[in-house]
Protein backbone atom coordinates (compact mmCIF):
# COMPACT_ATOMS: atom_id res chain seq x y z
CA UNK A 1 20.99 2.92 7.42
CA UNK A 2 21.87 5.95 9.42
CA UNK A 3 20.62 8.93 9.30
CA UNK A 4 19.56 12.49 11.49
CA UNK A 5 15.85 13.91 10.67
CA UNK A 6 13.81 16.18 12.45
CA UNK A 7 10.41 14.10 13.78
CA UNK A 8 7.64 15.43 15.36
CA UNK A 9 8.15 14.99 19.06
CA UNK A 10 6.08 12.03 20.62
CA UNK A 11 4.89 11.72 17.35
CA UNK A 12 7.11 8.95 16.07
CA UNK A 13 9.28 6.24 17.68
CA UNK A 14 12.90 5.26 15.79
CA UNK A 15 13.50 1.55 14.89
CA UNK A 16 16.25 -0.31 12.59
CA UNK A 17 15.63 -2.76 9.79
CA UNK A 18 18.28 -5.20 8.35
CA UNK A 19 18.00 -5.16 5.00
CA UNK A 20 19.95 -6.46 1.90
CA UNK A 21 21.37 -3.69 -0.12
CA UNK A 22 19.35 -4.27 -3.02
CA UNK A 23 15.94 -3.87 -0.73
CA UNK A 24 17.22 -1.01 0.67
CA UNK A 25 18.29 0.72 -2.85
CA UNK A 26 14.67 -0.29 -4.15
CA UNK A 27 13.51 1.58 -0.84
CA UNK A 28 14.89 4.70 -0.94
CA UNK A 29 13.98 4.99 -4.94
CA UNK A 30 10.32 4.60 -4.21
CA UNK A 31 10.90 6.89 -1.48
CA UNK A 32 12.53 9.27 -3.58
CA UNK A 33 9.56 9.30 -6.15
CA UNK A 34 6.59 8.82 -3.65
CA UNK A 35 7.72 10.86 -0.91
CA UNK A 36 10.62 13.02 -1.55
CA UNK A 37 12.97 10.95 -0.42
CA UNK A 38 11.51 10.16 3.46
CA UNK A 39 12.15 6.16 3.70
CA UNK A 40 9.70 6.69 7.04
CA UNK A 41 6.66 7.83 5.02
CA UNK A 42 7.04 5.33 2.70
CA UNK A 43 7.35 2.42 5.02
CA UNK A 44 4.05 4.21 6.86
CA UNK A 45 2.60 4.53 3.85
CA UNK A 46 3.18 0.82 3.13
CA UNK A 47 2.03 -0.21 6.84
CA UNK A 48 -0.96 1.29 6.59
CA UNK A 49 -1.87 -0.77 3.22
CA UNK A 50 -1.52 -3.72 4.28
CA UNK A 51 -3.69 -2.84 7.37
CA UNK A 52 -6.09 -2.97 4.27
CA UNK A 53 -5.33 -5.66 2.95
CA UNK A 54 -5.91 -7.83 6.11
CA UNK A 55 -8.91 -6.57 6.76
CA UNK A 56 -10.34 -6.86 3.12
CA UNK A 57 -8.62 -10.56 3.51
CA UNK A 58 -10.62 -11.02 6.83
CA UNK A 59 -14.07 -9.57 5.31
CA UNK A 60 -13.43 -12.33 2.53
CA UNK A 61 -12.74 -15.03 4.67
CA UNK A 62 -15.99 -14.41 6.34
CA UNK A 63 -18.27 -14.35 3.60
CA UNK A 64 -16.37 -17.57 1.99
CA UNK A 65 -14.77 -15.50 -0.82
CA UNK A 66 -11.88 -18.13 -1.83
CA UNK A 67 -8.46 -16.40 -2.65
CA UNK A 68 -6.76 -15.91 -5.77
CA UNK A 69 -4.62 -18.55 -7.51
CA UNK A 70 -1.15 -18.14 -8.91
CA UNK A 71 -2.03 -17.87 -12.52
CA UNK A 72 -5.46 -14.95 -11.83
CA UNK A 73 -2.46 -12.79 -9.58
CA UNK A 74 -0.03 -13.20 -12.80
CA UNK A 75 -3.16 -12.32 -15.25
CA UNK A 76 -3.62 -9.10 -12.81
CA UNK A 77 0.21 -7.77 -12.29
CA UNK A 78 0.78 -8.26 -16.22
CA UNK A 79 -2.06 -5.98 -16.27
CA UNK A 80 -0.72 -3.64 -14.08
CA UNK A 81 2.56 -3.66 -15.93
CA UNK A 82 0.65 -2.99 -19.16
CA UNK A 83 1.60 -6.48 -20.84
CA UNK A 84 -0.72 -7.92 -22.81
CA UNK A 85 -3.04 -10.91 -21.87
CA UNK A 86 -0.95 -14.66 -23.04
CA UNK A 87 -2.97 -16.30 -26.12
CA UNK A 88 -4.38 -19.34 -25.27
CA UNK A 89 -3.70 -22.30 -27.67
CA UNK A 90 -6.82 -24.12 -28.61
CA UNK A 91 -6.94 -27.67 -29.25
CA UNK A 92 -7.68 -28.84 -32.94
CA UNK A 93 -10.83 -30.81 -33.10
């Protein structure tokens, strides 16, 4: 990706990614809806979460909270996406 933008002087530092083009398209759409299009905000933006999220990781690992498993992290995206929650089959007694 190449490109000419006006940055803030001393403010920013350029860098390059390699990318497949299907990252890159799913990029520069969340860019274009979060951010008006500026891929650099968005990856910012991005950084600066999971700065978060390792130290909420760290804070858990310190007070022995165990991490998720596979199946609680599906539970929570299909919640996020709106889905609703998988019946469970009970067993016939």
């Amino acid at each position: 990706m190449c490109y000419t933008a006006i940055m803030r002087p001393g403010r920013t530092k350029t860098t390059s990614f390699s990318l497949d083009e299907e990252t890159l398209k799913n990029l520069k759409a969340l860019a274009a809806r979060r951010h008006k299009g500026n891929v650099s905000a968005l990856l910012a933006e991005i950084a600066s979460r999971e700065a978060k999220f390792a130290a909420a990781e760290a804070l858990f690992e310190k007070y022995g909270v165990p991490p998720l498993d596979d199946a609680t992290i599906e539970r929570i995206e299909a919640e996020w996406r709106g889905e609703q929650p998988k019946k469970r089959r009970r067993r016939a007694a």
